[in-house]
PDB file of N, CA and C in Angstrom:
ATOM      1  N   UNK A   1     121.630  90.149 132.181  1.00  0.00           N
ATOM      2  CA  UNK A   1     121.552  90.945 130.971  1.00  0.00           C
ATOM      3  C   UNK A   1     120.198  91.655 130.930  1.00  0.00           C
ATOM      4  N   UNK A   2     120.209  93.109 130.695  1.00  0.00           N
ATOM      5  CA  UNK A   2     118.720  93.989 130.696  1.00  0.00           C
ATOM      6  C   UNK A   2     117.884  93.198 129.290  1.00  0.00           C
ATOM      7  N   UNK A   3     117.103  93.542 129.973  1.00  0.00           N
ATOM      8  CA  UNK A   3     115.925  93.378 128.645  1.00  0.00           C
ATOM      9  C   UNK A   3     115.512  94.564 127.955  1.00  0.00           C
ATOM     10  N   UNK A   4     114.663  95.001 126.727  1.00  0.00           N
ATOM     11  CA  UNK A   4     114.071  95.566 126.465  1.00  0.00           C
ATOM     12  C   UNK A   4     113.290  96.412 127.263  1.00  0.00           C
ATOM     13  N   UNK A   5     112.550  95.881 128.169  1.00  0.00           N
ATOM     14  CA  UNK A   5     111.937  96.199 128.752  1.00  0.00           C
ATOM     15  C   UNK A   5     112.356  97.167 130.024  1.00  0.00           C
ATOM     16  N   UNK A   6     113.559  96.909 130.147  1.00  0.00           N
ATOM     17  CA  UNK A   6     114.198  97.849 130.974  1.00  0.00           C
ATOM     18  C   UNK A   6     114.889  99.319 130.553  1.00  0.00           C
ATOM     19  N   UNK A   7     114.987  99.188 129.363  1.00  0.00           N
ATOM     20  CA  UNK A   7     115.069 100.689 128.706  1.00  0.00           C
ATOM     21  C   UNK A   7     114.679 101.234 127.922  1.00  0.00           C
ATOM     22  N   UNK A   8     113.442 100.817 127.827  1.00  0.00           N
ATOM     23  CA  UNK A   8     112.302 101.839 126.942  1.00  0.00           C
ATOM     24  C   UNK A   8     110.813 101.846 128.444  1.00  0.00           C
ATOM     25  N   UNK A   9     110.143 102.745 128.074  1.00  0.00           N
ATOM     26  CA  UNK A   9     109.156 103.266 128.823  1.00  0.00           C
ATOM     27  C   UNK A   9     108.061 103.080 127.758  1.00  0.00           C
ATOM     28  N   UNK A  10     107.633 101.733 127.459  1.00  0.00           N
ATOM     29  CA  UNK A  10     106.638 101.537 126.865  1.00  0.00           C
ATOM     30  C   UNK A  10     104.985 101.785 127.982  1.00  0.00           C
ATOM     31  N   UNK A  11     103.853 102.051 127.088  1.00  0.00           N
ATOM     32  CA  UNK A  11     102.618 101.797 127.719  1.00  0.00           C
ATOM     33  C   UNK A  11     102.115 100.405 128.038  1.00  0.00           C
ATOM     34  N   UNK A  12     101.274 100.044 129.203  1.00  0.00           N
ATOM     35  CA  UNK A  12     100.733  98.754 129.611  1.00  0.00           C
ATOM     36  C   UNK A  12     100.542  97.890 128.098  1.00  0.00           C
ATOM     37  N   UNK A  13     100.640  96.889 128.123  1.00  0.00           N
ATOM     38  CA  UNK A  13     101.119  95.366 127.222  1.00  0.00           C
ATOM     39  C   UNK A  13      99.337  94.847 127.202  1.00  0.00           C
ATOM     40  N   UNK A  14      99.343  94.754 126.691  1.00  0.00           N
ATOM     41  CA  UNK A  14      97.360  93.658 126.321  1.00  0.00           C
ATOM     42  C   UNK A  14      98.215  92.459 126.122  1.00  0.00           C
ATOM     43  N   UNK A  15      96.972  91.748 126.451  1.00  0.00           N
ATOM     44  CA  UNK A  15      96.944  90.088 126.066  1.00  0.00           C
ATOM     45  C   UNK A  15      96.389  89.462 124.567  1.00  0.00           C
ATOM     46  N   UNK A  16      96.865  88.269 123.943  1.00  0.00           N
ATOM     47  CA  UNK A  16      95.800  88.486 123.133  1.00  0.00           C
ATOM     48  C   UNK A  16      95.046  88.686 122.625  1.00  0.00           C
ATOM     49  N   UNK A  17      93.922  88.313 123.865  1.00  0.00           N
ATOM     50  CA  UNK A  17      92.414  87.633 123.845  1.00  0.00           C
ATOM     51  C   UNK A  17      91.916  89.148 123.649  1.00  0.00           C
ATOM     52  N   UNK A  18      92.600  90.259 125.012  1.00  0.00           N
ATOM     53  CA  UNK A  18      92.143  91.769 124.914  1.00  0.00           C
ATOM     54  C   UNK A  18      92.730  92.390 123.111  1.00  0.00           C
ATOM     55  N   UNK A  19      93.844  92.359 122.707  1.00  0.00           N
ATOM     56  CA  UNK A  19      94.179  92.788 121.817  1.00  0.00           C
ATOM     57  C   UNK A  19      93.246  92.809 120.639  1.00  0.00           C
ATOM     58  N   UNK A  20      92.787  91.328 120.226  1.00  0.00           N
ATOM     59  CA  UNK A  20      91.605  91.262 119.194  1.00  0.00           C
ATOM     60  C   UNK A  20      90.573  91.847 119.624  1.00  0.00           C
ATOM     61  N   UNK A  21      89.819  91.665 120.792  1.00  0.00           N
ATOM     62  CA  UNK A  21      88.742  92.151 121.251  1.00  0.00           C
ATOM     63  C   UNK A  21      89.047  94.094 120.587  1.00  0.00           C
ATOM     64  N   UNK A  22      90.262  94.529 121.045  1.00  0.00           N
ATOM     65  CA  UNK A  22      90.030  95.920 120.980  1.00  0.00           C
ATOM     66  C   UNK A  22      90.191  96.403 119.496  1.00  0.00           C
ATOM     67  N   UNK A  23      90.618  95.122 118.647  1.00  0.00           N
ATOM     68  CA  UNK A  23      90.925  95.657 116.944  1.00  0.00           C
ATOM     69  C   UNK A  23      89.741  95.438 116.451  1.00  0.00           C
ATOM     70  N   UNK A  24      88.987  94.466 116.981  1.00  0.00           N
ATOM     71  CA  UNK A  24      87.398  94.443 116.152  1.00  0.00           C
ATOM     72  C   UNK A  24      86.530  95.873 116.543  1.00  0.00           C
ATOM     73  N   UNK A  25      86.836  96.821 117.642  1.00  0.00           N
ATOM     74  CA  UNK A  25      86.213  97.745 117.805  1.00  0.00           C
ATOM     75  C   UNK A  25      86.891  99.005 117.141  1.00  0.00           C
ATOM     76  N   UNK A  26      87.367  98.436 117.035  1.00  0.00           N
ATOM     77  CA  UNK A  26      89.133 100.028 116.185  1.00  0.00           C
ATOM     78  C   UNK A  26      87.849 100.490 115.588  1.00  0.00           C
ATOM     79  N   UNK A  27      88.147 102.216 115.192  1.00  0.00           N
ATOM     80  CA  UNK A  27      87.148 103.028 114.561  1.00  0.00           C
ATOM     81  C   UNK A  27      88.441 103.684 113.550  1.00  0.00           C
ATOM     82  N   UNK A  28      89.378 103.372 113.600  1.00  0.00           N
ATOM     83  CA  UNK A  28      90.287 103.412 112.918  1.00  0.00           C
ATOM     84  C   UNK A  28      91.517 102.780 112.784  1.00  0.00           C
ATOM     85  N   UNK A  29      92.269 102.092 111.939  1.00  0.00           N
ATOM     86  CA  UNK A  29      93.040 101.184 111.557  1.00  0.00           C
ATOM     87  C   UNK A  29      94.305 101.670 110.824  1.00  0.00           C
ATOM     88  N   UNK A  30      95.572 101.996 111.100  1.00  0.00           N
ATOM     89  CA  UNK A  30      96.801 102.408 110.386  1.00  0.00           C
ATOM     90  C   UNK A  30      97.517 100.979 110.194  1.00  0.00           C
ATOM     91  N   UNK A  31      97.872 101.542 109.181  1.00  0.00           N
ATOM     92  CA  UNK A  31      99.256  99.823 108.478  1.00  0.00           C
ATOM     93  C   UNK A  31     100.602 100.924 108.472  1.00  0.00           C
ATOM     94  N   UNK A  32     100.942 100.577 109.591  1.00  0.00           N
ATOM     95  CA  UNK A  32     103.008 100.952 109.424  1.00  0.00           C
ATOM     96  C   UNK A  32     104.041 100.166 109.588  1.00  0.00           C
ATOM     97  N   UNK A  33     103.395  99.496 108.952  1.00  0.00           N
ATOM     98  CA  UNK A  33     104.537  98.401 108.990  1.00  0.00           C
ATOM     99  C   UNK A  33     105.206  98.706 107.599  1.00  0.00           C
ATOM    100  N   UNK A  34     107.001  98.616 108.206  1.00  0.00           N
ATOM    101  CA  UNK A  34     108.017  98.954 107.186  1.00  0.00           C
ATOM    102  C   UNK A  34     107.873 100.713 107.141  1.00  0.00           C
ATOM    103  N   UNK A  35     107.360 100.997 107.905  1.00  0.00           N
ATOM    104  CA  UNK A  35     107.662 102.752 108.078  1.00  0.00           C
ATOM    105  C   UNK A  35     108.409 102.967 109.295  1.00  0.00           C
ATOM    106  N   UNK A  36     109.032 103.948 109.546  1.00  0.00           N
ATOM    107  CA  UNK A  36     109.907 104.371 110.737  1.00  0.00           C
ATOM    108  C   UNK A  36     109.676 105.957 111.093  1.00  0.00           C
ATOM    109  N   UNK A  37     109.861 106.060 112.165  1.00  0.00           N
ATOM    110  CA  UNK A  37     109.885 107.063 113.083  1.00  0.00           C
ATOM    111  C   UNK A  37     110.156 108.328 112.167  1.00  0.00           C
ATOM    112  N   UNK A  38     109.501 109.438 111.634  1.00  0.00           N
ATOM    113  CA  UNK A  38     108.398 109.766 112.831  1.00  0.00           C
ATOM    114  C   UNK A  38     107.315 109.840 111.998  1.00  0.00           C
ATOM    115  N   UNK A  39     107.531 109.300 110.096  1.00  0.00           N
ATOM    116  CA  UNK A  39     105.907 109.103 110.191  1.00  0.00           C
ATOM    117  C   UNK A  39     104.994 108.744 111.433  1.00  0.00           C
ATOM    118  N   UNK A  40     105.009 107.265 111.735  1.00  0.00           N
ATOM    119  CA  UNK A  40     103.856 106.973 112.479  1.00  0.00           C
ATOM    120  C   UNK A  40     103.276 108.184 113.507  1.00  0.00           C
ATOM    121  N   UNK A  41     103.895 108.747 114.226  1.00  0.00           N
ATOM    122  CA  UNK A  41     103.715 109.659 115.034  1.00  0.00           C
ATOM    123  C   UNK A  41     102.922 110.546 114.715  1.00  0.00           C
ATOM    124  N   UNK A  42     103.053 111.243 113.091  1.00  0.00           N
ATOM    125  CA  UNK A  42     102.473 112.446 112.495  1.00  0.00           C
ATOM    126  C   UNK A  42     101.157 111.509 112.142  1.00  0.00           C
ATOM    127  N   UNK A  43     101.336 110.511 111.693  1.00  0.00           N
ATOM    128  CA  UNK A  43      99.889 110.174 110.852  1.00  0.00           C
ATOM    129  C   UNK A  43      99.055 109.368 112.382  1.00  0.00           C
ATOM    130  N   UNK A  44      99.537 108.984 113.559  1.00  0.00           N
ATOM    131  CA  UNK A  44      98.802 108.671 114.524  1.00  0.00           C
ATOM    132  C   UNK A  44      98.081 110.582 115.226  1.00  0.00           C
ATOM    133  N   UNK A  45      99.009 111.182 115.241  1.00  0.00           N
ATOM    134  CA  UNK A  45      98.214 112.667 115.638  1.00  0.00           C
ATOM    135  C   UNK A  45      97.446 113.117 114.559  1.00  0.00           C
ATOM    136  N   UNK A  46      97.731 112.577 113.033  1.00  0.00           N
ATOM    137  CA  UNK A  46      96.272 113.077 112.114  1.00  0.00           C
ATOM    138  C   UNK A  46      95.253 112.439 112.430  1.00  0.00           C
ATOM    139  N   UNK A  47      95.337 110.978 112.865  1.00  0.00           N
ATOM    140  CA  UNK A  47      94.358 110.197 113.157  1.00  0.00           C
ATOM    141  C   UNK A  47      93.436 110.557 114.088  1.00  0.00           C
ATOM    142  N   UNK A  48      94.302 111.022 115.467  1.00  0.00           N
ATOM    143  CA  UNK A  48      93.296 111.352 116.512  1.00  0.00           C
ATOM    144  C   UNK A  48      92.273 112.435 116.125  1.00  0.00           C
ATOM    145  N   UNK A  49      92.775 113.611 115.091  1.00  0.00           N
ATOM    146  CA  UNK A  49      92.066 114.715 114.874  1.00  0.00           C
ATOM    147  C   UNK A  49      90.744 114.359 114.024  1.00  0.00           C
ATOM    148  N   UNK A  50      91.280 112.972 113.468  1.00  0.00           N
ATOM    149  CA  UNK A  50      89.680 112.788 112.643  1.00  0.00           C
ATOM    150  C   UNK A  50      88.940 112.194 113.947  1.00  0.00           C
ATOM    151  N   UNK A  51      89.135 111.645 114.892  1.00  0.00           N
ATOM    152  CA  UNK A  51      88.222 110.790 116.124  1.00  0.00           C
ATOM    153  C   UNK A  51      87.052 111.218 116.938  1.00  0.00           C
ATOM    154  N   UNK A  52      86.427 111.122 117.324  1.00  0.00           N
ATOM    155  CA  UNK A  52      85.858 111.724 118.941  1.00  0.00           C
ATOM    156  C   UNK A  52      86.320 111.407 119.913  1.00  0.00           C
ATOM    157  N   UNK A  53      86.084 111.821 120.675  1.00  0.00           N
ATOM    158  CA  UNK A  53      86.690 111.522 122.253  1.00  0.00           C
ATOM    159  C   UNK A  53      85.742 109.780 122.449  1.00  0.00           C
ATOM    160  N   UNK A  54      86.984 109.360 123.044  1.00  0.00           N
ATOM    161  CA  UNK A  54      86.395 107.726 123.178  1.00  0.00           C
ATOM    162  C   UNK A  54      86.314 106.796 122.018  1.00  0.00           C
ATOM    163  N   UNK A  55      86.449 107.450 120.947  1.00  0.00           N
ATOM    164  CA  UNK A  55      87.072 106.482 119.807  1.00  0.00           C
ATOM    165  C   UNK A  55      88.552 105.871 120.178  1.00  0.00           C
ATOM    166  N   UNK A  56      88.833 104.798 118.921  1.00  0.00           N
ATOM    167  CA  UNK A  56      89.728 104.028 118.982  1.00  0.00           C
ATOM    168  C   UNK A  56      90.708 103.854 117.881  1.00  0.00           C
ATOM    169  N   UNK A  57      92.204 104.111 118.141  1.00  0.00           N
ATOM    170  CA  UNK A  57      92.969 104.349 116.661  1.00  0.00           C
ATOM    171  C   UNK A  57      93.466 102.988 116.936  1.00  0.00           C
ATOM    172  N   UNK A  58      94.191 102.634 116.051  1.00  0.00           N
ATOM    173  CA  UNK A  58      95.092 100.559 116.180  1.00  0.00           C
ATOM    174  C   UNK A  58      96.369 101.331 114.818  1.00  0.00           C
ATOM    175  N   UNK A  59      97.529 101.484 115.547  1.00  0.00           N
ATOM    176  CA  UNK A  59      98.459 101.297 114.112  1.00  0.00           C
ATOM    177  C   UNK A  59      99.375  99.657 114.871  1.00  0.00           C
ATOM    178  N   UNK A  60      99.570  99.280 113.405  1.00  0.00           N
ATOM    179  CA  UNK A  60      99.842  98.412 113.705  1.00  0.00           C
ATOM    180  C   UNK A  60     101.746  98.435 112.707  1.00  0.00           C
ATOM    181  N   UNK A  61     102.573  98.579 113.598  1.00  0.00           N
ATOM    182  CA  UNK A  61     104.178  98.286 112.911  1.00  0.00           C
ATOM    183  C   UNK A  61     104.946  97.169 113.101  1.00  0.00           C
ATOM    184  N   UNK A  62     106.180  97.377 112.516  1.00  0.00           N
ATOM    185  CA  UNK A  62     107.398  96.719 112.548  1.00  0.00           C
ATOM    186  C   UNK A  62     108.557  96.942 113.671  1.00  0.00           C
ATOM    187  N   UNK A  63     108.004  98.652 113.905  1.00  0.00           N
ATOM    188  CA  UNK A  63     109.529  99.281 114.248  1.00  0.00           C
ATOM    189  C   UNK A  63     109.259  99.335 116.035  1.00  0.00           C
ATOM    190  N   UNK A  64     109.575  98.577 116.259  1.00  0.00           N
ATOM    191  CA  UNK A  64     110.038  98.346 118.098  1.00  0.00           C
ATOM    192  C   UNK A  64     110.112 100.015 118.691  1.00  0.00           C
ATOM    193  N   UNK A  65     110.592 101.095 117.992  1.00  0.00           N
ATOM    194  CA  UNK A  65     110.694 102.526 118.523  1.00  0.00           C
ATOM    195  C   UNK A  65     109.169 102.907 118.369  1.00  0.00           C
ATOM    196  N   UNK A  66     108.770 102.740 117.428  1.00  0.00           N
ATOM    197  CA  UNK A  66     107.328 103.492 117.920  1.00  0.00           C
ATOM    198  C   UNK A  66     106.179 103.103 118.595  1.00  0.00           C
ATOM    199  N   UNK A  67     106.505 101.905 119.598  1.00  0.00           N
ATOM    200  CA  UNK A  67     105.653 101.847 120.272  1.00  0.00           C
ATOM    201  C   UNK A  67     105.812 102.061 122.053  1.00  0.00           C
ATOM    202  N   UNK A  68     107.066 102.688 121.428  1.00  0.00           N
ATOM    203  CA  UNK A  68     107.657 104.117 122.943  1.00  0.00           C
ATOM    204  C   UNK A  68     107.127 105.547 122.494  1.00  0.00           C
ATOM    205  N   UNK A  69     107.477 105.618 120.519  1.00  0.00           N
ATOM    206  CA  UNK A  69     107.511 107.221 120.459  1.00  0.00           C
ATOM    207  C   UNK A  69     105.939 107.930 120.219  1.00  0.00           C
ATOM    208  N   UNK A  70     105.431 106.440 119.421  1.00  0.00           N
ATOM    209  CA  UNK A  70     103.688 106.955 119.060  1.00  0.00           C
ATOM    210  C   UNK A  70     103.302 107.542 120.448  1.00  0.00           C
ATOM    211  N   UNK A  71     103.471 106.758 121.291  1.00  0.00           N
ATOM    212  CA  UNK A  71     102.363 107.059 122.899  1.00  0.00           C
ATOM    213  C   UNK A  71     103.347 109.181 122.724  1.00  0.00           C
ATOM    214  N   UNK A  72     104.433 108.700 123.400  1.00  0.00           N
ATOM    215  CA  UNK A  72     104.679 110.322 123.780  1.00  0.00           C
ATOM    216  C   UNK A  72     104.045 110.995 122.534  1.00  0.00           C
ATOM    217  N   UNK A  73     104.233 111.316 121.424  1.00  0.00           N
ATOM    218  CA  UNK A  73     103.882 111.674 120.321  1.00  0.00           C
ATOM    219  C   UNK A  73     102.739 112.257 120.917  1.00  0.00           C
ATOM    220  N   UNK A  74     101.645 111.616 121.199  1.00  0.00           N
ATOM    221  CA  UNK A  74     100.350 111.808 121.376  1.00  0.00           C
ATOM    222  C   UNK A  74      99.865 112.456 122.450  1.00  0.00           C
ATOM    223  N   UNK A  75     100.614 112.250 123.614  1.00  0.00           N
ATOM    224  CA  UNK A  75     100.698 112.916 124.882  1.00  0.00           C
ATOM    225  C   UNK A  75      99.681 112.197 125.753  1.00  0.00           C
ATOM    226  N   UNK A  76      98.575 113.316 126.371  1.00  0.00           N
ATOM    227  CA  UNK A  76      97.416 113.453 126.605  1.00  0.00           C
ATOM    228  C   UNK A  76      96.518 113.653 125.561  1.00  0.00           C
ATOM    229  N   UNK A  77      96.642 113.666 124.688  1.00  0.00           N
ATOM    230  CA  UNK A  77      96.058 113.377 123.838  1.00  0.00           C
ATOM    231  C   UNK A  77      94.993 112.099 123.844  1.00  0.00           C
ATOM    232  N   UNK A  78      95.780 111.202 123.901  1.00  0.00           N
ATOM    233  CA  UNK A  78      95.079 109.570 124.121  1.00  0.00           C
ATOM    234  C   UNK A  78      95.366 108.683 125.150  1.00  0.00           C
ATOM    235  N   UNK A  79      94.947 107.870 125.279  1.00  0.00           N
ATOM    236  CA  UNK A  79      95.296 106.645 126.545  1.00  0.00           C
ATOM    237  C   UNK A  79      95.636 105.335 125.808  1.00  0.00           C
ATOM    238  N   UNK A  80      97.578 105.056 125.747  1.00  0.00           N
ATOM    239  CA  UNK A  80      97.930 104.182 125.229  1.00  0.00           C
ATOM    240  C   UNK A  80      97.784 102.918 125.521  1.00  0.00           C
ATOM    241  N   UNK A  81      97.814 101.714 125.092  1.00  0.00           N
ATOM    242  CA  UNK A  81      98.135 100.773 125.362  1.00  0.00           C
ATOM    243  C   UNK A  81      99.381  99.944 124.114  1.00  0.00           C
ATOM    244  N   UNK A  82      99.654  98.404 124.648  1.00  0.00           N
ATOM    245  CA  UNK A  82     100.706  97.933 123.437  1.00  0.00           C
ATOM    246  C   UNK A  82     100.492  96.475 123.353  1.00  0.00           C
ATOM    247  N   UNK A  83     100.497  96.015 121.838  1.00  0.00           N
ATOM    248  CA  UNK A  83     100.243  94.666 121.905  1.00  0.00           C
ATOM    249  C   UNK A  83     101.764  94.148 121.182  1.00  0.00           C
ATOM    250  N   UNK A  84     101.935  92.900 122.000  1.00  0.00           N
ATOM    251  CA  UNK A  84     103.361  92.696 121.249  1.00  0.00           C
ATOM    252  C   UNK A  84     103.035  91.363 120.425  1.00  0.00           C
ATOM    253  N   UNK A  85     103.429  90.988 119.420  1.00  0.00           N
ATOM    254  CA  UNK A  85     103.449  89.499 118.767  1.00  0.00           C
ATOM    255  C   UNK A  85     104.318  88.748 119.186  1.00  0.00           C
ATOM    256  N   UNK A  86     104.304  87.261 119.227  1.00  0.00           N
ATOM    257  CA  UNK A  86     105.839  86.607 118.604  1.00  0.00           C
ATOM    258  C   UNK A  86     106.526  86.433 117.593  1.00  0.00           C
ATOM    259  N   UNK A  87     106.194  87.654 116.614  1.00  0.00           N
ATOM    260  CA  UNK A  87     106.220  87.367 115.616  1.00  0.00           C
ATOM    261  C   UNK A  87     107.213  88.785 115.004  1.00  0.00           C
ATOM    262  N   UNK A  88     107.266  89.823 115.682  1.00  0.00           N
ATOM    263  CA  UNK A  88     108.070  91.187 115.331  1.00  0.00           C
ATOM    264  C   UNK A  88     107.026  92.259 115.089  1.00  0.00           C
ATOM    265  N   UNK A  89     105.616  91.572 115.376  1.00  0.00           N
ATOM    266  CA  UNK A  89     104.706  92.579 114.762  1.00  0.00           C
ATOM    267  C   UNK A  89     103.905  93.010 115.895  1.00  0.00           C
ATOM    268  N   UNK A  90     103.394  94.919 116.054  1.00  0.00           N
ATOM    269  CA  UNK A  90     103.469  95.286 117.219  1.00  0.00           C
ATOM    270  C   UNK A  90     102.001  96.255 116.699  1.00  0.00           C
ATOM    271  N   UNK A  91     101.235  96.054 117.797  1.00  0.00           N
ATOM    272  CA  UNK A  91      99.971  97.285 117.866  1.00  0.00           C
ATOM    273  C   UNK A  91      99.880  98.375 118.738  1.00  0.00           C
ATOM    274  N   UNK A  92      99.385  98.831 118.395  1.00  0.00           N
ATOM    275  CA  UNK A  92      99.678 100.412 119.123  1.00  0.00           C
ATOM    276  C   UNK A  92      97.971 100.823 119.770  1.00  0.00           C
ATOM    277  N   UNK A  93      97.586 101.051 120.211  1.00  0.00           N
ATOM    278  CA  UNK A  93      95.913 100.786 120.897  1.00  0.00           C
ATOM    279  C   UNK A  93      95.870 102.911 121.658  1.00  0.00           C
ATOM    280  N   UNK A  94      95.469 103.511 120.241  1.00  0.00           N
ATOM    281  CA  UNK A  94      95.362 105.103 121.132  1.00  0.00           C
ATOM    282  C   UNK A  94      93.884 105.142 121.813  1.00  0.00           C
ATOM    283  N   UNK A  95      93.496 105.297 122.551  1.00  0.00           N
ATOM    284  CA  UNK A  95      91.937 105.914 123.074  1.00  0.00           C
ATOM    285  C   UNK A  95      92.112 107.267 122.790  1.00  0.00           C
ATOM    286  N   UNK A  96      91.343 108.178 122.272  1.00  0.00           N
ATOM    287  CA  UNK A  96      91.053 109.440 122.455  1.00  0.00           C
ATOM    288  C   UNK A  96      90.721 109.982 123.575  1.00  0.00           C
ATOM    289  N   UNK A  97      91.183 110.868 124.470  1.00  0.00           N
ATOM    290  CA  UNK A  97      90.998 111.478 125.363  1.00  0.00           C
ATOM    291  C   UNK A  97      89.809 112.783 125.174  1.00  0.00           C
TER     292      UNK A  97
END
């Protein structure tokens, strides 16, 4: 039986230990949890526009789709990463490009 993981094209997965490490540096912090597609997307590309290059956005959701659609959303824009919980709850890690 496929997994998840076999039909979505998510960005590289962090570990815990990296995940906290990179939310204590967040220079910016989104709560989407209980929002769906395509807010997050629009308010992760407002986000980058407030950033500098090499800043750090963190949204953090519910919805299993946007942590396929935020990354495309963003393009080149940023350099994604993804933190997953055991719990249903998912981070989204943009770098500014």
């Amino acid at each position: 039986m496929p997994s998840i993981d076999d039909v979505t094209d998510t960005p590289d997965e962090l570990s815990d230990d990296e995940a906290e490490e990179l939310l204590e540096e967040a220079d910016l912090v989104q709560d989407m949890m209980g929002e769906v597609c395509p807010y997050p997307q629009v308010e992760a590309k407002k986000g980058l526009q407030q950033l500098e290059s090499g800043d750090l956005l963190v949204q953090e959701t519910d919805h299993v789709p946007c942590t396929e659609n935020v990354p495309k959303a963003v393009g080149d824009d940023a350099e994604a990463k993804v933190w997953r919980s055991g719990d249903a709850t998912y981070r989204i890690y943009l770098r500014k490009q």
